[in-house]
Protein backbone atom coordinates (compact mmCIF):
# COMPACT_ATOMS: atom_id res chain seq x y z
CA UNK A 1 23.87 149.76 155.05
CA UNK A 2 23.88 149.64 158.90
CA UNK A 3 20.24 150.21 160.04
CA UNK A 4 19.99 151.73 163.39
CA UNK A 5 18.47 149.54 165.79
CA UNK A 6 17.03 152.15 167.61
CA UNK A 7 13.01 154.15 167.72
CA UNK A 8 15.20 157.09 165.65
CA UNK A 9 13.73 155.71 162.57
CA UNK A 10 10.48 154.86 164.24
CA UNK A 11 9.82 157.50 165.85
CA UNK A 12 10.66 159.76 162.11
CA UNK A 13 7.78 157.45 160.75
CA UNK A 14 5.35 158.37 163.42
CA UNK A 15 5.87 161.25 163.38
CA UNK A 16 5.68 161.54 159.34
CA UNK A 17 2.05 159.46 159.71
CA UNK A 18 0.39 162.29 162.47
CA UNK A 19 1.26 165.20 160.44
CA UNK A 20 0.59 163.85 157.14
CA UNK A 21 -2.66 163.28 159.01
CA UNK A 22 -2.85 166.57 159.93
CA UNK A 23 -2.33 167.58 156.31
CA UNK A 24 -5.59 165.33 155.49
CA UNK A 25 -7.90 166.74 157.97
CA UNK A 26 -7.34 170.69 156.75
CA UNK A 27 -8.71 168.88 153.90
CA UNK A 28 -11.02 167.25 154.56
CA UNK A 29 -12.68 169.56 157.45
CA UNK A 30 -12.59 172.32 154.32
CA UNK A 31 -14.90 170.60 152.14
CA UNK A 32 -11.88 171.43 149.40
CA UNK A 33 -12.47 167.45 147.25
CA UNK A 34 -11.10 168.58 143.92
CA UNK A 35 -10.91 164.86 142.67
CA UNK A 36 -9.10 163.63 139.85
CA UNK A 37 -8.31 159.84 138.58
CA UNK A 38 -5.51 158.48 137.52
CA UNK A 39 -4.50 155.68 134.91
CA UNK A 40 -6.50 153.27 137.12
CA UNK A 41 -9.41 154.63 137.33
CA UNK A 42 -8.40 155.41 140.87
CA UNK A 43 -9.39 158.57 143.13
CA UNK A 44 -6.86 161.15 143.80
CA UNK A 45 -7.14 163.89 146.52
CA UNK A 46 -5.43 167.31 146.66
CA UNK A 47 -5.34 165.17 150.78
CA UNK A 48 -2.89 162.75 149.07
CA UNK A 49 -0.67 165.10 147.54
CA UNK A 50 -0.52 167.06 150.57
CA UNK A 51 0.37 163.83 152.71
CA UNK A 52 2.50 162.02 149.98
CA UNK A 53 4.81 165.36 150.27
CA UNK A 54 5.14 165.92 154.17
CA UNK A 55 5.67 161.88 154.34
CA UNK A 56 8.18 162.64 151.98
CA UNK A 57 9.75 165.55 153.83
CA UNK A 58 10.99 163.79 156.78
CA UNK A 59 11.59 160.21 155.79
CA UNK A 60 14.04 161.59 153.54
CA UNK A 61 16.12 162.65 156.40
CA UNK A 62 16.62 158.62 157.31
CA UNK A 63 19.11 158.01 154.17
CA UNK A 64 16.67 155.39 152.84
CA UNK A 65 14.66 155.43 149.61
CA UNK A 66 10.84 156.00 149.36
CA UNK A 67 8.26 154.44 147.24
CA UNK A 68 4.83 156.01 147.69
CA UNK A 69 1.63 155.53 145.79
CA UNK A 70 1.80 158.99 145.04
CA UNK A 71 5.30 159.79 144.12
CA UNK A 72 7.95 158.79 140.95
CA UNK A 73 8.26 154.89 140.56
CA UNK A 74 11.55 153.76 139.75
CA UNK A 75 12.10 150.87 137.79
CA UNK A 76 13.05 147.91 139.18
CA UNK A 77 16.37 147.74 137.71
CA UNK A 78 17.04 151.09 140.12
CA UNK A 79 14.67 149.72 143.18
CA UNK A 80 16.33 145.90 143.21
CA UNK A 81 19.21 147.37 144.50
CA UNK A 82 18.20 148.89 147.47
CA UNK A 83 18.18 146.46 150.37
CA UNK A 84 16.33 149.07 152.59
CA UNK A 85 13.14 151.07 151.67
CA UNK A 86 10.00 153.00 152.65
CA UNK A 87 6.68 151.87 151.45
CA UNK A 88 4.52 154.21 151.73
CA UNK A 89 -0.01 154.84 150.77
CA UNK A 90 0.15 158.97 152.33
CA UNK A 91 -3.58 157.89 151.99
CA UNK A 92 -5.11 154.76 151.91
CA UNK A 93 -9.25 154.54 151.34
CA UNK A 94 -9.16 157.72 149.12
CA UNK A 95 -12.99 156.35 148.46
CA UNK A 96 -13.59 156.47 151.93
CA UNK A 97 -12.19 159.74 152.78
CA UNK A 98 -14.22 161.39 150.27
CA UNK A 99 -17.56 159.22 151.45
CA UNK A 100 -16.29 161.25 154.97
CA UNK A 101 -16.71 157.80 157.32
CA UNK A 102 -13.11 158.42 158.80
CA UNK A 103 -11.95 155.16 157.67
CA UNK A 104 -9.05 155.59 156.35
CA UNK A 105 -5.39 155.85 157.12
CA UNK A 106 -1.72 156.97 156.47
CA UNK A 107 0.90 153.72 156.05
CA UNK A 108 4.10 153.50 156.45
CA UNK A 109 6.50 150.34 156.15
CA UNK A 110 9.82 150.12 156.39
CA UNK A 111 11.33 146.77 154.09
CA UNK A 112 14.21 144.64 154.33
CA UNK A 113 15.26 142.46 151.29
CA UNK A 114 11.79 142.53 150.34
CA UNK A 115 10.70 141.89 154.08
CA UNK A 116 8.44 144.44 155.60
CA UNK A 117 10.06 144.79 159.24
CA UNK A 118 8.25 147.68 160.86
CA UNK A 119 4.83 149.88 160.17
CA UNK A 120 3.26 152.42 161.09
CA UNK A 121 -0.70 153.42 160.28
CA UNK A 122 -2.28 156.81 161.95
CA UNK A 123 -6.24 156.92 160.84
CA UNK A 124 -6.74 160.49 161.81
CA UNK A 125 -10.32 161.23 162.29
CA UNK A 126 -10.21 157.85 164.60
CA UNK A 127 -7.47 159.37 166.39
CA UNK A 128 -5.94 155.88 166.28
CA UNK A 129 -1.76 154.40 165.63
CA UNK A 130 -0.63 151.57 165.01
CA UNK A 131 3.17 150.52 164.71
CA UNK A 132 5.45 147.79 165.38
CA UNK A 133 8.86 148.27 166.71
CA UNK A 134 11.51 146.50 165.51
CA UNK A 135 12.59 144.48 168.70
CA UNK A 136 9.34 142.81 167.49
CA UNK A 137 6.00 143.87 169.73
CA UNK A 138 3.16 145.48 168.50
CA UNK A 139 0.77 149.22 170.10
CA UNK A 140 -1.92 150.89 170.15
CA UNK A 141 -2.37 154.63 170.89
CA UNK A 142 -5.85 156.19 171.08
CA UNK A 143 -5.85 160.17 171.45
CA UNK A 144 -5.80 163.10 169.65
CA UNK A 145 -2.05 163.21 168.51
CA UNK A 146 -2.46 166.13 166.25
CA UNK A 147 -2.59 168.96 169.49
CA UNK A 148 0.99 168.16 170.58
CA UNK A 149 4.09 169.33 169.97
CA UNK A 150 6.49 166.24 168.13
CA UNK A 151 8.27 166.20 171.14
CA UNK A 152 5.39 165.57 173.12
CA UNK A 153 3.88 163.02 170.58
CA UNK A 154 6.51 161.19 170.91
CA UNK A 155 6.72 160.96 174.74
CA UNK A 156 2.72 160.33 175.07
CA UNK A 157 3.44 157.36 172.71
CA UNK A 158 6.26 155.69 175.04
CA UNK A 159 4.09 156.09 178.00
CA UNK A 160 0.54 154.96 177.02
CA UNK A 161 1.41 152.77 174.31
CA UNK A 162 -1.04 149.53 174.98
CA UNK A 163 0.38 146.22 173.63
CA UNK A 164 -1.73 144.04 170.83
CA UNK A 165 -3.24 142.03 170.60
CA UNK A 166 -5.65 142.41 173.39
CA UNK A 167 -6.72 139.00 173.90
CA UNK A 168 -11.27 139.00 173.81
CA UNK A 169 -13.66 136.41 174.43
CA UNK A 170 -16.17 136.40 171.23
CA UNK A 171 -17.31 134.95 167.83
CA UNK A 172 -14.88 133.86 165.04
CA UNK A 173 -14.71 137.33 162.92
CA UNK A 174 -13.95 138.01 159.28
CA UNK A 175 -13.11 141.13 158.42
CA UNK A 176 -13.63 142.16 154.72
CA UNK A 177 -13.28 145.19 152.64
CA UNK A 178 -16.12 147.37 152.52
CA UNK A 179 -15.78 148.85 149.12
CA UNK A 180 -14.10 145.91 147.19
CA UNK A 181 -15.83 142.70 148.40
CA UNK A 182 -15.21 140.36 145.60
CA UNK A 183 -17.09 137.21 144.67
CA UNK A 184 -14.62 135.20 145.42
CA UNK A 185 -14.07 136.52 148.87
CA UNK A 186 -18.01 135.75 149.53
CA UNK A 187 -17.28 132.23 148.70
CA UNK A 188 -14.19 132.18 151.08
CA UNK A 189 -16.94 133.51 153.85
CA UNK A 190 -19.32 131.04 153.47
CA UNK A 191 -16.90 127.87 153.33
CA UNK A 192 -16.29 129.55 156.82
CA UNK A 193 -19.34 129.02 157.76
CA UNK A 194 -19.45 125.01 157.78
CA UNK A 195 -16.23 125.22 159.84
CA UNK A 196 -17.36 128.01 162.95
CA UNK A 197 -20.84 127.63 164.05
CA UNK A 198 -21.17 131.30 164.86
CA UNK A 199 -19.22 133.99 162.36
CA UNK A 200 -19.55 137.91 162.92
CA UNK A 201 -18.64 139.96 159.61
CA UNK A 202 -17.03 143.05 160.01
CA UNK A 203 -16.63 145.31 157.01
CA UNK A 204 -14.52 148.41 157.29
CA UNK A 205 -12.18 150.29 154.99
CA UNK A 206 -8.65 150.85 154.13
CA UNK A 207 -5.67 149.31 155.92
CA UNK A 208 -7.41 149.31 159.34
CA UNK A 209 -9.14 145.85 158.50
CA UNK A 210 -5.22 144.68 159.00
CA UNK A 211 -5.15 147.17 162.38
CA UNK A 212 -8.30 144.99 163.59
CA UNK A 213 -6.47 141.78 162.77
CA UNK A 214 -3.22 142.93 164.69
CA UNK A 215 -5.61 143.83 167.56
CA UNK A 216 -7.33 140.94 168.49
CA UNK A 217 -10.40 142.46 166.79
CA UNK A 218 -10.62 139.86 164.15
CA UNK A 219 -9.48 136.47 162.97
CA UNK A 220 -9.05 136.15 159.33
CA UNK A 221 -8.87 138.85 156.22
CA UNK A 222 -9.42 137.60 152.99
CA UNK A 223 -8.58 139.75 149.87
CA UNK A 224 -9.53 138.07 146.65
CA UNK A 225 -9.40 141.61 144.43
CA UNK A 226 -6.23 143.84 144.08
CA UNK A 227 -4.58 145.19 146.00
CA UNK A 228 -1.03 147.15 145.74
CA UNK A 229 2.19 146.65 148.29
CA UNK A 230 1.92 150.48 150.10
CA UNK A 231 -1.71 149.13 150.76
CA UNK A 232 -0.54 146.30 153.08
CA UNK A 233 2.94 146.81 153.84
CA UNK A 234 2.80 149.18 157.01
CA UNK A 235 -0.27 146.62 158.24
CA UNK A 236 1.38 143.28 157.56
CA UNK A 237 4.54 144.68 159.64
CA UNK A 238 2.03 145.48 162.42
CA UNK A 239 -0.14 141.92 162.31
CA UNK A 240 3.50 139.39 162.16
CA UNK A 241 4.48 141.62 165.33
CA UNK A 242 1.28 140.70 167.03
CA UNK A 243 1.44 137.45 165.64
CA UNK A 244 -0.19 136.79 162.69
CA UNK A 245 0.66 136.92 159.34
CA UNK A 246 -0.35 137.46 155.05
CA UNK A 247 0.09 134.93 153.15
CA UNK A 248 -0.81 134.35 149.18
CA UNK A 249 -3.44 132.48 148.72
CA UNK A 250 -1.39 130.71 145.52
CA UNK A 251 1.95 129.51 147.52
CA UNK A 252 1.17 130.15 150.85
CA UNK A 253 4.22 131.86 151.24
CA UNK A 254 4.56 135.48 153.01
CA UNK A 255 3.89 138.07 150.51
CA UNK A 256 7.05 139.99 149.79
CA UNK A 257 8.09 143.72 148.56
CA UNK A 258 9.79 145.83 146.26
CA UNK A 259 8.97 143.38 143.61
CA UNK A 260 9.04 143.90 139.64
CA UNK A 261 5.31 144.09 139.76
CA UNK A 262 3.88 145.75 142.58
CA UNK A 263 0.53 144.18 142.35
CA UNK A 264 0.11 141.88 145.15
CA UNK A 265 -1.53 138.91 144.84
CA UNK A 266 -4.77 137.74 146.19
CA UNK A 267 -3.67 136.61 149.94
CA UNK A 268 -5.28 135.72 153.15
CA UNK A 269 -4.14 137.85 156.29
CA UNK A 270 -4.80 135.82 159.41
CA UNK A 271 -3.36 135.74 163.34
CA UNK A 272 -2.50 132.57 164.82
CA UNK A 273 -3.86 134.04 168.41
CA UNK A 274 -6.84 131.99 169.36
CA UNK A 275 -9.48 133.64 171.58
């Protein structure tokens, strides 16, 4: 297919993100955390439903197919066909949502040929987007999106839309995981520490570790635990616009999308920026 060049499908993503945020905060403001767990073991939110279907409801207008955490999985000899899809986690750090810390986030990535090209990530108690657009730069919107009309979402964006990353002067920082720090990934941390002299450790949930990266918040993100591809794909779109990039720690190759398996393997996200 002929994808349109322009913010159209953008701007149907953002849009999707905010008001699947929306759909999270009724939630959780209402104290309603009816929890279940699926086959893994894994949290699940009457929040995600809610998001997965309003995510759902408009990206469906672009033509293009959509894989969410929450929705049917097709199997791959259906999905290895499609040269374009959505990627989408309607909420990512379901364990931090219910802890109520705010730190988590809706993702959305758009994927070519198993390339992500262009994400978006709202974290709606933050009040914080992130997105790439698919000339290639990389924003940052802080306000409260969720008062406006679409039409005026979308405007706000366009004119206070701050480029990342925003270059910082301070210490070398890891950012790590803050409910699934591995012992492998404390190894990786301290090997670290005979190369910098001075390392700051930032732990935070969800896909905003990826938002920090893309930033200029932090340096380096190593994952040495699972992780599946609608928990990176929206972020790793963000971070290669602002120039960085995830890589598996096995080939040192790009991770890629839409594969058989949607496990990801263990990787390193990093940006080449140097403060």
């Amino acid at each position: 297919m002929q994808l349109d060049k322009s913010n159209k499908l953008l701007n149907t993503a953002v849009l999707a993100c905010i008001l699947a945020g929306d759909e999270i905060l009724n939630i959780y403001n209402s104290d309603n955390f009816n929890i279940e767990f699926k086959e893994d073991k894994s949290p699940l939110t009457q929040a995600d439903k809610n998001a997965h279907n309003k995510i759902v409801e408009y990206l469906n207008k672009t033509g293009i197919p959509v894989l969410s955490e929450e929705g049917r999985h097709l199997s791959y000899s259906e999905r290895k066909k499609w040269e374009y899809l959505w990627v989408v986690d309607p909420l990512d750090g379901t364990k931090e949502f219910i802890k109520q810390n705010g730190e988590f986030t809706v993702n959305i990535a758009l994927i070519k040929n198993g390339v992500t090209i262009m994400g978006v990530i709202y974290a709606p108690v933050l009040k914080s987007l992130y997105f790439n657009e698919l000339s290639g730069d990389a924003f940052f919107v802080d306000f409260d999106l969720s008062k406006r009309k679409p039409e005026d979402i979308l405007d706000y964006i366009r004119l206070n839309k701050i480029e990342i990353p925003l270059k910082t002067k301070r210490e070398y920082r890891v950012v790590a995981s803050r409910s699934h720090l591995s012992d492998e990934t404390k190894l990786f941390i301290e090997k670290l520490k005979e190369k910098y002299s001075n390392i700051e450790i930032t732990s935070i949930g969800s896909s905003l570790k990826l938002c920090l990266l893309a930033a200029g918040q932090a340096d380096v993100y190593p994952r040495f635990a699972p992780t599946m591809e609608w928990d990176i794909a929206a972020g790793h779109a963000i971070l290669k616009a602002a120039g960085g990039n995830v890589i598996s720690n096995e080939t040192g190759q790009e991770l890629q999308y839409n594969k058989e398996h949607l496990l990801n393997p263990w990787f390193i996200a990093k940006t080449e920026v140097l403060y």
